[in-house]
N, C-alpha and C. Protein backbone atom coordinates (compact mmCIF):
# COMPACT_ATOMS: atom_id res chain seq x y z
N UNK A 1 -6.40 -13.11 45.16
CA UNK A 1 -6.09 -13.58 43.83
C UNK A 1 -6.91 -12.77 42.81
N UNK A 2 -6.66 -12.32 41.56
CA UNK A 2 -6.73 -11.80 40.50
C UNK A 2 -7.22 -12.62 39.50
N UNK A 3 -8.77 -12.18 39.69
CA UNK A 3 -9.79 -13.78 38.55
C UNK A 3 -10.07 -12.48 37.60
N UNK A 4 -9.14 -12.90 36.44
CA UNK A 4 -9.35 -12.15 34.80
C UNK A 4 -10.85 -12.77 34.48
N UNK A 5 -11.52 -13.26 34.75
CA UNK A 5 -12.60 -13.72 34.14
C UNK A 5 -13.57 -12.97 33.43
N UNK A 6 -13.92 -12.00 34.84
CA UNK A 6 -14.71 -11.03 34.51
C UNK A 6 -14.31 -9.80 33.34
N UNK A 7 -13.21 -9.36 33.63
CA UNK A 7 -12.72 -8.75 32.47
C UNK A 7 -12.55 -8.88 31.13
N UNK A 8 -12.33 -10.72 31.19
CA UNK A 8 -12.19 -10.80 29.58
C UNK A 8 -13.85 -10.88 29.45
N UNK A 9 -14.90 -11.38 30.31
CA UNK A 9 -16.11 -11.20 29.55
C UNK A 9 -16.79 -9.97 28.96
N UNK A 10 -15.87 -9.16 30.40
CA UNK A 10 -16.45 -7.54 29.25
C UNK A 10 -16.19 -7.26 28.07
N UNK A 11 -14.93 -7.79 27.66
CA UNK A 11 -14.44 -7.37 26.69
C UNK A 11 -14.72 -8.58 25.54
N UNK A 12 -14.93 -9.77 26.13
CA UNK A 12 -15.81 -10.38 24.76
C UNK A 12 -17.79 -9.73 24.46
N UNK A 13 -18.43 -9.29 25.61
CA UNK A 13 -19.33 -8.44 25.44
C UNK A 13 -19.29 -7.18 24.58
N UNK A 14 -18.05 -6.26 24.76
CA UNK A 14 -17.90 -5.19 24.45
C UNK A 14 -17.69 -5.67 22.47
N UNK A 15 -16.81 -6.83 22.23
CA UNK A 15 -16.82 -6.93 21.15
C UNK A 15 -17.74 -7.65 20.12
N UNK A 16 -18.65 -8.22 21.16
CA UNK A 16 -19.92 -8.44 20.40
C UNK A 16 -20.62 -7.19 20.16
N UNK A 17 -20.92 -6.70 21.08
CA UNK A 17 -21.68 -5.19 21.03
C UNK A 17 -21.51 -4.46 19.55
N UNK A 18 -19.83 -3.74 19.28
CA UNK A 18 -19.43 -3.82 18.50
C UNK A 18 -19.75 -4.74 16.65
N UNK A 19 -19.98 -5.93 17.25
CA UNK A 19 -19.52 -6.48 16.21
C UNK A 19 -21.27 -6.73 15.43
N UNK A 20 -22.28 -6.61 16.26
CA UNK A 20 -23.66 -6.33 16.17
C UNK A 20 -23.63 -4.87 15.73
N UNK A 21 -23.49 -4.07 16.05
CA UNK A 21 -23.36 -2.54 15.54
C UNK A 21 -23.34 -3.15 13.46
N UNK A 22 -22.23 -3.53 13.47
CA UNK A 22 -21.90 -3.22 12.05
C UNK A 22 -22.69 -4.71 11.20
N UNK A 23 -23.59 -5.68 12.07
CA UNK A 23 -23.93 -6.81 11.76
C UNK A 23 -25.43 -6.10 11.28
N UNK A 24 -25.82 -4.92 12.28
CA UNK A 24 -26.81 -4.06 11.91
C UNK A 24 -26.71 -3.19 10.52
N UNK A 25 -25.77 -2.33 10.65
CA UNK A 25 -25.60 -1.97 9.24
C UNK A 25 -25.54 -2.20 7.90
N UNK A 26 -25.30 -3.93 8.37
CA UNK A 26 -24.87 -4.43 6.63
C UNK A 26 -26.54 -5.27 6.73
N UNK A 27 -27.46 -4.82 7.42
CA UNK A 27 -28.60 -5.65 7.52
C UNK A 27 -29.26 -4.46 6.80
N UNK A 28 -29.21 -3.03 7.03
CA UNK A 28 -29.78 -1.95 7.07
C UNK A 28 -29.71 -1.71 4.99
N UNK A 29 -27.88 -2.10 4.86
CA UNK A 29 -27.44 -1.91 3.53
C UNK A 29 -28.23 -3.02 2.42
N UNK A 30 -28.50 -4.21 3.57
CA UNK A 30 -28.60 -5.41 2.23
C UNK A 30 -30.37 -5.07 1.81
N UNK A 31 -30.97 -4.07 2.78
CA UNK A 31 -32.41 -3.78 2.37
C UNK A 31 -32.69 -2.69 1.54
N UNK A 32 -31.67 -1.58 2.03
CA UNK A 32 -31.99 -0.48 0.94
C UNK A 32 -30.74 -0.35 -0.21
N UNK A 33 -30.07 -2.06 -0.49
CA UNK A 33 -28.86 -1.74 -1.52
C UNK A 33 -30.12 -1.28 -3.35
N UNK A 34 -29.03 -0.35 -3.80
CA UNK A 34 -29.80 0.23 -5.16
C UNK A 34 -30.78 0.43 -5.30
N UNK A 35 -31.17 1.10 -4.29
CA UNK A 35 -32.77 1.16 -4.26
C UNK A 35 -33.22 2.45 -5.18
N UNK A 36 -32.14 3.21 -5.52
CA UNK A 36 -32.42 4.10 -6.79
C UNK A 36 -32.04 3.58 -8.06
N UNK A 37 -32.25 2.60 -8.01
CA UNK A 37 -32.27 2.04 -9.52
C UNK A 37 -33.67 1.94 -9.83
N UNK A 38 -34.41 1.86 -8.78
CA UNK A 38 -36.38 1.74 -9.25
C UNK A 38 -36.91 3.32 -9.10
N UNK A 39 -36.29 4.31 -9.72
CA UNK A 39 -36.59 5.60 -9.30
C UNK A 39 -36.26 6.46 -10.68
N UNK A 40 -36.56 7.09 -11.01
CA UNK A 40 -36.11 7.95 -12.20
C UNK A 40 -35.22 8.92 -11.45
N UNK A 41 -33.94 9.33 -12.01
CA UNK A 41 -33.70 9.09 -13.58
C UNK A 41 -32.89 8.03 -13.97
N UNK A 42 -32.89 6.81 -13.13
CA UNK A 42 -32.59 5.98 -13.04
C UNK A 42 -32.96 4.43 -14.16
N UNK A 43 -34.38 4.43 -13.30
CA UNK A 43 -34.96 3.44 -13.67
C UNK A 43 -34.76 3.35 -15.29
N UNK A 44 -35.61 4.78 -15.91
CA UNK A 44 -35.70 4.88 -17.25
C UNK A 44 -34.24 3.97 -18.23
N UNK A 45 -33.25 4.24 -17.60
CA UNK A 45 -32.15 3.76 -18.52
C UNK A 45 -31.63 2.67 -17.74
N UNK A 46 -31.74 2.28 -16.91
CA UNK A 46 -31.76 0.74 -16.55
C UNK A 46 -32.64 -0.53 -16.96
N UNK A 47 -33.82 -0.13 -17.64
CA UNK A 47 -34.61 -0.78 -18.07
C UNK A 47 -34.20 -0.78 -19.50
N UNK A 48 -34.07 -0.02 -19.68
CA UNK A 48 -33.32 0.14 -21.52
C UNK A 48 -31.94 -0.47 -21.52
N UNK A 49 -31.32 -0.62 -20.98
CA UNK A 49 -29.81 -1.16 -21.14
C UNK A 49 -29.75 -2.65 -20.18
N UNK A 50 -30.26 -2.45 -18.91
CA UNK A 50 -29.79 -4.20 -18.58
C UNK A 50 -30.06 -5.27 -18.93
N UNK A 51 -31.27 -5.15 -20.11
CA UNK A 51 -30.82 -6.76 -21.16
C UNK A 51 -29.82 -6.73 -21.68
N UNK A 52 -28.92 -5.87 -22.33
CA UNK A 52 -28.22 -5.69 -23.00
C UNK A 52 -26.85 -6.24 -22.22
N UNK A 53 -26.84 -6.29 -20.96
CA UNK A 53 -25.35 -6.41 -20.25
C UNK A 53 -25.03 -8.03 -20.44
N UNK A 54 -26.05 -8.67 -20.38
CA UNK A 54 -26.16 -9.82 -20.68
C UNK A 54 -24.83 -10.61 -21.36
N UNK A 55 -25.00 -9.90 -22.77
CA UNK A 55 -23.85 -10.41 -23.82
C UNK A 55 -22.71 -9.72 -24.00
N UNK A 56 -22.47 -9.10 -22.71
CA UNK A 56 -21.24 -7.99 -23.03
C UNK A 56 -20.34 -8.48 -22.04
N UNK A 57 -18.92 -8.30 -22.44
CA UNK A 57 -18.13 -8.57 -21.61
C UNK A 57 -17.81 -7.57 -20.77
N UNK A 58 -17.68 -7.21 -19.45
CA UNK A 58 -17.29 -6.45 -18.71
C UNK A 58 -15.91 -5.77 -18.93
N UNK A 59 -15.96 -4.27 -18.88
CA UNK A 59 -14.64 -3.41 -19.28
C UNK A 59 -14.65 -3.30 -20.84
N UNK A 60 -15.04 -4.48 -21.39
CA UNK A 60 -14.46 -4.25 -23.60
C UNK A 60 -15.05 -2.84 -23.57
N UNK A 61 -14.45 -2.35 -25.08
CA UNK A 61 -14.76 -1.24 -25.54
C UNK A 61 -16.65 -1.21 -25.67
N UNK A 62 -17.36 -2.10 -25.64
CA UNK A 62 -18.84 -1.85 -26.12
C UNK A 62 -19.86 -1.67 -24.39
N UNK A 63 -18.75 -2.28 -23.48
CA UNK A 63 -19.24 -2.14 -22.23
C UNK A 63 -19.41 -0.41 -22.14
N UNK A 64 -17.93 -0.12 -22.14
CA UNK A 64 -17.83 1.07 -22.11
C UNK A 64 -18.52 1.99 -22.81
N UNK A 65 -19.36 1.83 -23.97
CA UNK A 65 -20.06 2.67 -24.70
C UNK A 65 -21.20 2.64 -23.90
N UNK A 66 -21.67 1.93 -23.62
CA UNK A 66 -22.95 1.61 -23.14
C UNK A 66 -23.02 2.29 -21.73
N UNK A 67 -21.75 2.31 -21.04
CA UNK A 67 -21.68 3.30 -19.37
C UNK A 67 -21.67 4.65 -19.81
N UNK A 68 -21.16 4.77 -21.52
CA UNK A 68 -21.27 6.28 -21.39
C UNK A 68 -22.76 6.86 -21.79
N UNK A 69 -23.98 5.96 -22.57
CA UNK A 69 -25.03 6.27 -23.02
C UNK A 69 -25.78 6.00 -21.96
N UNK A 70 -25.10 5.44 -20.89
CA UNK A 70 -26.05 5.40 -19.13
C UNK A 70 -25.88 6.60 -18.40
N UNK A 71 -24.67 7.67 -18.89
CA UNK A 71 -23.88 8.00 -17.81
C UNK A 71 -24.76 9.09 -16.76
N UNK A 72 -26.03 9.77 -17.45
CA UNK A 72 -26.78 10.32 -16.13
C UNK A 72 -27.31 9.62 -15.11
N UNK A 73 -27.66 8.27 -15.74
CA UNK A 73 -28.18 6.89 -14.44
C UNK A 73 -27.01 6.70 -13.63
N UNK A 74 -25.56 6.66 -14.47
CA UNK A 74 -24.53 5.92 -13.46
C UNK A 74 -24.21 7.21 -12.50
N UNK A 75 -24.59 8.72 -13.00
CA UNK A 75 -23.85 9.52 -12.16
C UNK A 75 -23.95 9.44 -10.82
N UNK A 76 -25.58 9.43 -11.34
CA UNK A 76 -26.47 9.66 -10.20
C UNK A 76 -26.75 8.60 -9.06
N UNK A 77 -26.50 7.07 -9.78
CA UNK A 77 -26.44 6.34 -9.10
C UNK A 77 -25.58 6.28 -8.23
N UNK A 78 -24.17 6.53 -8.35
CA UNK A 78 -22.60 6.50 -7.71
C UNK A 78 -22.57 7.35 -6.81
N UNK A 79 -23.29 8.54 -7.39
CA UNK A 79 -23.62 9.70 -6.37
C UNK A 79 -24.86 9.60 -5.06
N UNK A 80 -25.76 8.70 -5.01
CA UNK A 80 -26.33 8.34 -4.19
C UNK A 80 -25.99 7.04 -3.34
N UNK A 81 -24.81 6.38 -3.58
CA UNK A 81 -25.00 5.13 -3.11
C UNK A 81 -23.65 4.55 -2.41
N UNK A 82 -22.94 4.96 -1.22
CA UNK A 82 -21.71 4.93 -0.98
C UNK A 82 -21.19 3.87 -0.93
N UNK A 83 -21.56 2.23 -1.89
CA UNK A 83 -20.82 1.50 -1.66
C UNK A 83 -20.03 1.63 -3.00
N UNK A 84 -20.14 3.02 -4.05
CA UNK A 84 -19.24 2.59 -5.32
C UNK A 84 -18.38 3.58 -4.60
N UNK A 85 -16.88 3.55 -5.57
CA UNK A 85 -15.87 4.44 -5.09
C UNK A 85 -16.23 5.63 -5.60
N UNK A 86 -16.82 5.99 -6.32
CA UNK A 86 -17.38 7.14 -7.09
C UNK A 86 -17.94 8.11 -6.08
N UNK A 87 -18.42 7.81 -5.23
CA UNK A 87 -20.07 8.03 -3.98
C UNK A 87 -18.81 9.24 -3.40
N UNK A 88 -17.38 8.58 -3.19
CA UNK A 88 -16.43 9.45 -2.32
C UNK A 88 -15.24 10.21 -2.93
N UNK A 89 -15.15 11.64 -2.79
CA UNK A 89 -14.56 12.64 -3.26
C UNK A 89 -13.08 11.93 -3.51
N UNK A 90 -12.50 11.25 -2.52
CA UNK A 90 -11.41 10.51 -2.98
C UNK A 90 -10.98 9.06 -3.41
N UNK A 91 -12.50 8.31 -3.61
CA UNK A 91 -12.49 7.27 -4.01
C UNK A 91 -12.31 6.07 -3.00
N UNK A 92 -12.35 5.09 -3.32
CA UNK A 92 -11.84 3.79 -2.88
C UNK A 92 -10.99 4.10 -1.11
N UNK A 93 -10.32 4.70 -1.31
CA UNK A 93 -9.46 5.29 0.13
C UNK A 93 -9.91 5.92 1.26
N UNK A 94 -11.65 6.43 0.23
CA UNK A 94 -12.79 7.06 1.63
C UNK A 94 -13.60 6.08 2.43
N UNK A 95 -13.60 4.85 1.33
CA UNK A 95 -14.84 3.92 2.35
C UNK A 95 -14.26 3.29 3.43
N UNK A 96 -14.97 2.75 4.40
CA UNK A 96 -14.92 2.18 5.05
C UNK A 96 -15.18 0.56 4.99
N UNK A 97 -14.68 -0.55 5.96
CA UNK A 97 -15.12 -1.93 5.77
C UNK A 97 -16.38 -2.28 4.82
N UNK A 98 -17.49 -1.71 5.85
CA UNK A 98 -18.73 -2.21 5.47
C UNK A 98 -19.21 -1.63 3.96
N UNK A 99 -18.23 -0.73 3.38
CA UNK A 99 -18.76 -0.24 2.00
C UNK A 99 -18.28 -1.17 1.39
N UNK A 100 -16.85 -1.67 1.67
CA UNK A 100 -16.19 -2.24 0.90
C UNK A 100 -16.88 -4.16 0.91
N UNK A 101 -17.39 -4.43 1.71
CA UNK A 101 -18.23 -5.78 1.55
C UNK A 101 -19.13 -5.43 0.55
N UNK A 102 -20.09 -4.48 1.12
CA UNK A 102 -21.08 -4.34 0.08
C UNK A 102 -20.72 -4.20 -1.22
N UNK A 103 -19.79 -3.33 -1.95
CA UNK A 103 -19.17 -3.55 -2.86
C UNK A 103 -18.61 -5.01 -3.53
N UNK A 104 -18.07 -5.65 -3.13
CA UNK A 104 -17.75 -6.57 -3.43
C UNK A 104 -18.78 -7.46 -3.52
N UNK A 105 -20.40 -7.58 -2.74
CA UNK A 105 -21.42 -8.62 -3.13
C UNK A 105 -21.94 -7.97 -4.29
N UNK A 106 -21.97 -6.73 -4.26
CA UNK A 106 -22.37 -6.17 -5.53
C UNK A 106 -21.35 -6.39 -6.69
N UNK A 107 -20.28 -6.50 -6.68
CA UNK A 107 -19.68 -7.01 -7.71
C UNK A 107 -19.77 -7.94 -8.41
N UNK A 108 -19.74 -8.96 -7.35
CA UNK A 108 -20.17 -10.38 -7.45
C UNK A 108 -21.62 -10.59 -8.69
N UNK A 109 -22.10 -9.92 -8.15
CA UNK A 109 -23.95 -10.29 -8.57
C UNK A 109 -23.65 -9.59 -9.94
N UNK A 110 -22.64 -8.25 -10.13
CA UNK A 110 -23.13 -7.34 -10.83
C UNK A 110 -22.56 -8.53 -12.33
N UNK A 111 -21.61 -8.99 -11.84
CA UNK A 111 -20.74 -9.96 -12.89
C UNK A 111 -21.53 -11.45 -13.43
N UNK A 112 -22.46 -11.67 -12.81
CA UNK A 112 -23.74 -13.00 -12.99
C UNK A 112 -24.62 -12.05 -14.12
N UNK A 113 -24.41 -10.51 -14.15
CA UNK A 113 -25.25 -10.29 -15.61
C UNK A 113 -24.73 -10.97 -16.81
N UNK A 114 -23.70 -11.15 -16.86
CA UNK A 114 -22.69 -11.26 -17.95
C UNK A 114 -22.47 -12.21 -17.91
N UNK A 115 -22.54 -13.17 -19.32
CA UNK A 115 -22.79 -14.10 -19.85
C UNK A 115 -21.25 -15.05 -19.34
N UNK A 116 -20.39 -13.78 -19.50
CA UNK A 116 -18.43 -14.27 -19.15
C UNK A 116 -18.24 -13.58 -18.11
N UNK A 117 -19.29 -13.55 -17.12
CA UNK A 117 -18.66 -12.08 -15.82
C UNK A 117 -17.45 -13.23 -14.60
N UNK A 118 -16.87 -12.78 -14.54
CA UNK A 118 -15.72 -13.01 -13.79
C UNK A 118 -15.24 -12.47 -12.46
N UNK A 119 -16.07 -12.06 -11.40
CA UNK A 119 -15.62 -11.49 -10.17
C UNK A 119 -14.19 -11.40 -10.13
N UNK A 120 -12.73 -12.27 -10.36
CA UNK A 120 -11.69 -12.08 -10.40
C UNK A 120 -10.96 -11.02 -11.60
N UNK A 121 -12.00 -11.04 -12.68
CA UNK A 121 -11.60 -10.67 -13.50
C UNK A 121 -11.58 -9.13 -13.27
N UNK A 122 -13.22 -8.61 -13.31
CA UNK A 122 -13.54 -7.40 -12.43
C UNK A 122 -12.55 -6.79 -11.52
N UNK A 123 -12.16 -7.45 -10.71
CA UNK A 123 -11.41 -6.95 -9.42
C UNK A 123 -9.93 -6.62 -9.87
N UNK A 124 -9.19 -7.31 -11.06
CA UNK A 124 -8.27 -6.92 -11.58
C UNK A 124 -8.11 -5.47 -12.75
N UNK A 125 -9.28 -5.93 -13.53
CA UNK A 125 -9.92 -4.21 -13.87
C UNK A 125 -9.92 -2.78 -13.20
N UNK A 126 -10.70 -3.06 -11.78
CA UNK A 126 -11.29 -1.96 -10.84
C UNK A 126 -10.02 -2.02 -9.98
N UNK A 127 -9.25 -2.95 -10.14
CA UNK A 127 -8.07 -2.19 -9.66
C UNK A 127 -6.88 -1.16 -10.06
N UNK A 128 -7.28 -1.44 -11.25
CA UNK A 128 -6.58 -0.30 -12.31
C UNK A 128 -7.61 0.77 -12.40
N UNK A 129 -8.71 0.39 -12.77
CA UNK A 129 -9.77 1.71 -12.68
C UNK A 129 -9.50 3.16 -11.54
N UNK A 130 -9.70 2.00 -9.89
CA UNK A 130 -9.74 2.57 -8.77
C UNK A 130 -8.22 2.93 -8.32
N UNK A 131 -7.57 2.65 -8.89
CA UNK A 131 -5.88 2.98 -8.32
C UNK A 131 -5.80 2.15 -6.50
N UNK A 132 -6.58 0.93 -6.56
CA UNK A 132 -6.32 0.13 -5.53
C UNK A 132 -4.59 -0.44 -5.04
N UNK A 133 -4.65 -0.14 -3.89
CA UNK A 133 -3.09 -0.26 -3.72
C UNK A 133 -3.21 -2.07 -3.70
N UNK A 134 -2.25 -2.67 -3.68
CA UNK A 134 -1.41 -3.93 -3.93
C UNK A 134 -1.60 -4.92 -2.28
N UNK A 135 -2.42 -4.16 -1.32
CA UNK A 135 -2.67 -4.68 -0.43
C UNK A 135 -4.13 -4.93 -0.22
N UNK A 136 -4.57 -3.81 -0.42
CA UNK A 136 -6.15 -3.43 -0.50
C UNK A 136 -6.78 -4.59 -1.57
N UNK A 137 -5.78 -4.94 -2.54
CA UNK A 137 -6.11 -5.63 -3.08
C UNK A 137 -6.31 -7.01 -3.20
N UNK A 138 -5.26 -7.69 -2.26
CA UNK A 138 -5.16 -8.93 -1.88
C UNK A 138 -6.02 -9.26 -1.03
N UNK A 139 -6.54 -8.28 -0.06
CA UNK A 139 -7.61 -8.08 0.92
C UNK A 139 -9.02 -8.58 0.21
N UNK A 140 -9.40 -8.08 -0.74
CA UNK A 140 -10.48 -7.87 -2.09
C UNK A 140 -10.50 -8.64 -2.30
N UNK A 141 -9.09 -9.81 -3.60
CA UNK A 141 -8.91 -10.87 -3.43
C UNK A 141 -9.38 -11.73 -2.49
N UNK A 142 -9.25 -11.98 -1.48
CA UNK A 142 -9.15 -12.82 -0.72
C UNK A 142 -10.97 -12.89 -0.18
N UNK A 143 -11.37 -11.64 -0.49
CA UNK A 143 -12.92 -12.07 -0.40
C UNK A 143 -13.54 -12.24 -1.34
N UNK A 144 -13.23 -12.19 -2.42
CA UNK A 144 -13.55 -12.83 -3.60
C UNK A 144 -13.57 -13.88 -3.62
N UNK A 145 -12.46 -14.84 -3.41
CA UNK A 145 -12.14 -16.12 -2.99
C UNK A 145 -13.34 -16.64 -1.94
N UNK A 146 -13.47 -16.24 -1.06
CA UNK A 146 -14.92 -16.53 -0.29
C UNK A 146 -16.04 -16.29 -0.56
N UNK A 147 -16.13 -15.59 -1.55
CA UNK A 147 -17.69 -15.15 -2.08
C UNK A 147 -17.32 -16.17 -3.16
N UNK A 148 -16.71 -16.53 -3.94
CA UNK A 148 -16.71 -17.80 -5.25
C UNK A 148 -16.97 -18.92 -4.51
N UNK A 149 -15.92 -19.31 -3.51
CA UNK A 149 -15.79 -20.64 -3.18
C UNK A 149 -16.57 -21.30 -1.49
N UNK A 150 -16.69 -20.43 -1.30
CA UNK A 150 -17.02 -20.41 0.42
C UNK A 150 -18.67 -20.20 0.68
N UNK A 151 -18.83 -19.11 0.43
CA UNK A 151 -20.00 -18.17 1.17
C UNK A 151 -21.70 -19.46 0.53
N UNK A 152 -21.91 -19.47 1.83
CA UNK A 152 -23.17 -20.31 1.64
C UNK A 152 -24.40 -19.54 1.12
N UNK A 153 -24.54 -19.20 -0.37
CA UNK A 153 -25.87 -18.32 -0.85
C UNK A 153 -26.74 -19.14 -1.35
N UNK A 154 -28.02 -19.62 -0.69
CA UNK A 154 -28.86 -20.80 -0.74
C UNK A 154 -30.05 -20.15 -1.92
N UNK A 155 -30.29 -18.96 -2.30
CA UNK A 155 -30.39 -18.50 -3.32
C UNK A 155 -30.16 -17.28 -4.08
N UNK A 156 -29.43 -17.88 -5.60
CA UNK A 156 -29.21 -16.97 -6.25
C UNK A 156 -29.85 -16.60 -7.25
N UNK A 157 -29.66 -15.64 -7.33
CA UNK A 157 -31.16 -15.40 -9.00
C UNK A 157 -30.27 -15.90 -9.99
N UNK A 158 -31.27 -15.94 -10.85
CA UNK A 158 -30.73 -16.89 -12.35
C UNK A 158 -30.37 -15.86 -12.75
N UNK A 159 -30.41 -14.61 -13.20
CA UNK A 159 -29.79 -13.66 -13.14
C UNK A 159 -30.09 -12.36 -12.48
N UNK A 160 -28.92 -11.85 -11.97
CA UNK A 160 -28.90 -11.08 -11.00
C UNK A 160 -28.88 -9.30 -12.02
């Protein structure tokens, strides 16, 4: 007789294995996320502008002034940090899963600056921004939806 037992345990082993691999990575990401934001030429204009995000609505025209009087911090930042779509020569379509979580907690948090920040709102923006396809997006969606309503974060900064 033919006892599958053993086989499916390899293969629930094999997909833990797996599933620890990338449980590692997003452990690796959540320690060194933006860690060039405390670094020049960074720091300098992050300290000068993130009170300011405070009262701004995300995307308006004054947001946008303000990303362009950042824009050697943001270059450089996007350029060091592969969870923005910026980080990859073709954008949004280069990352992988685990960029795309990280992205999205960073969204999350980045939208608690803002007095009206809206994670749904954002994600409808950066989907026009990023030329996110209509699937990719519901995907996004749908963890948005779990990071608003779901995800157990026992602390959040009063502002992030």
């Amino acid at each position: 007789m033919n006892d599958s037992r053993f086989k499916t345990l390899r293969h629930i082993e094999t997909v833990r294995n797996y599933m620890n691999a990338i449980i590692c990575e997003l452990m690796k990401r959540q320690e060194q996320h933006d860690q060039s934001k405390l670094q020049s030429p960074e720091v300098e204009y992050f300290d000068k502008y993130t009170p300011l995000l405070r009262s701004i609505t995300y995307g308006s025209d004054e947001y946008k002034r303000i990303m362009e009087e950042m824009r050697p911090a943001i270059t450089h930042h996007n350029q060091s940090n592969r969870h923005h779509p910026e980080f990859h020569g073709d954008g949004i379509s280069r990352m992988n899963l685990i960029d795309l979580i990280e992205m999205m907690c960073d969204w999350k948090a980045a939208g608690m600056r803002h007095a009206d920040g809206n994670l749904f709102k954002s994600l409808l923006i950066n989907k026009k921004r990023f030329g996110i396809s209509d699937q990719l997006y519901e995907i996004l969606y749908n963890t948005a939806a779990y990071l608003e309503f779901e995800a157990e974060v026992f602390c959040k900064a009063e502002e992030s």
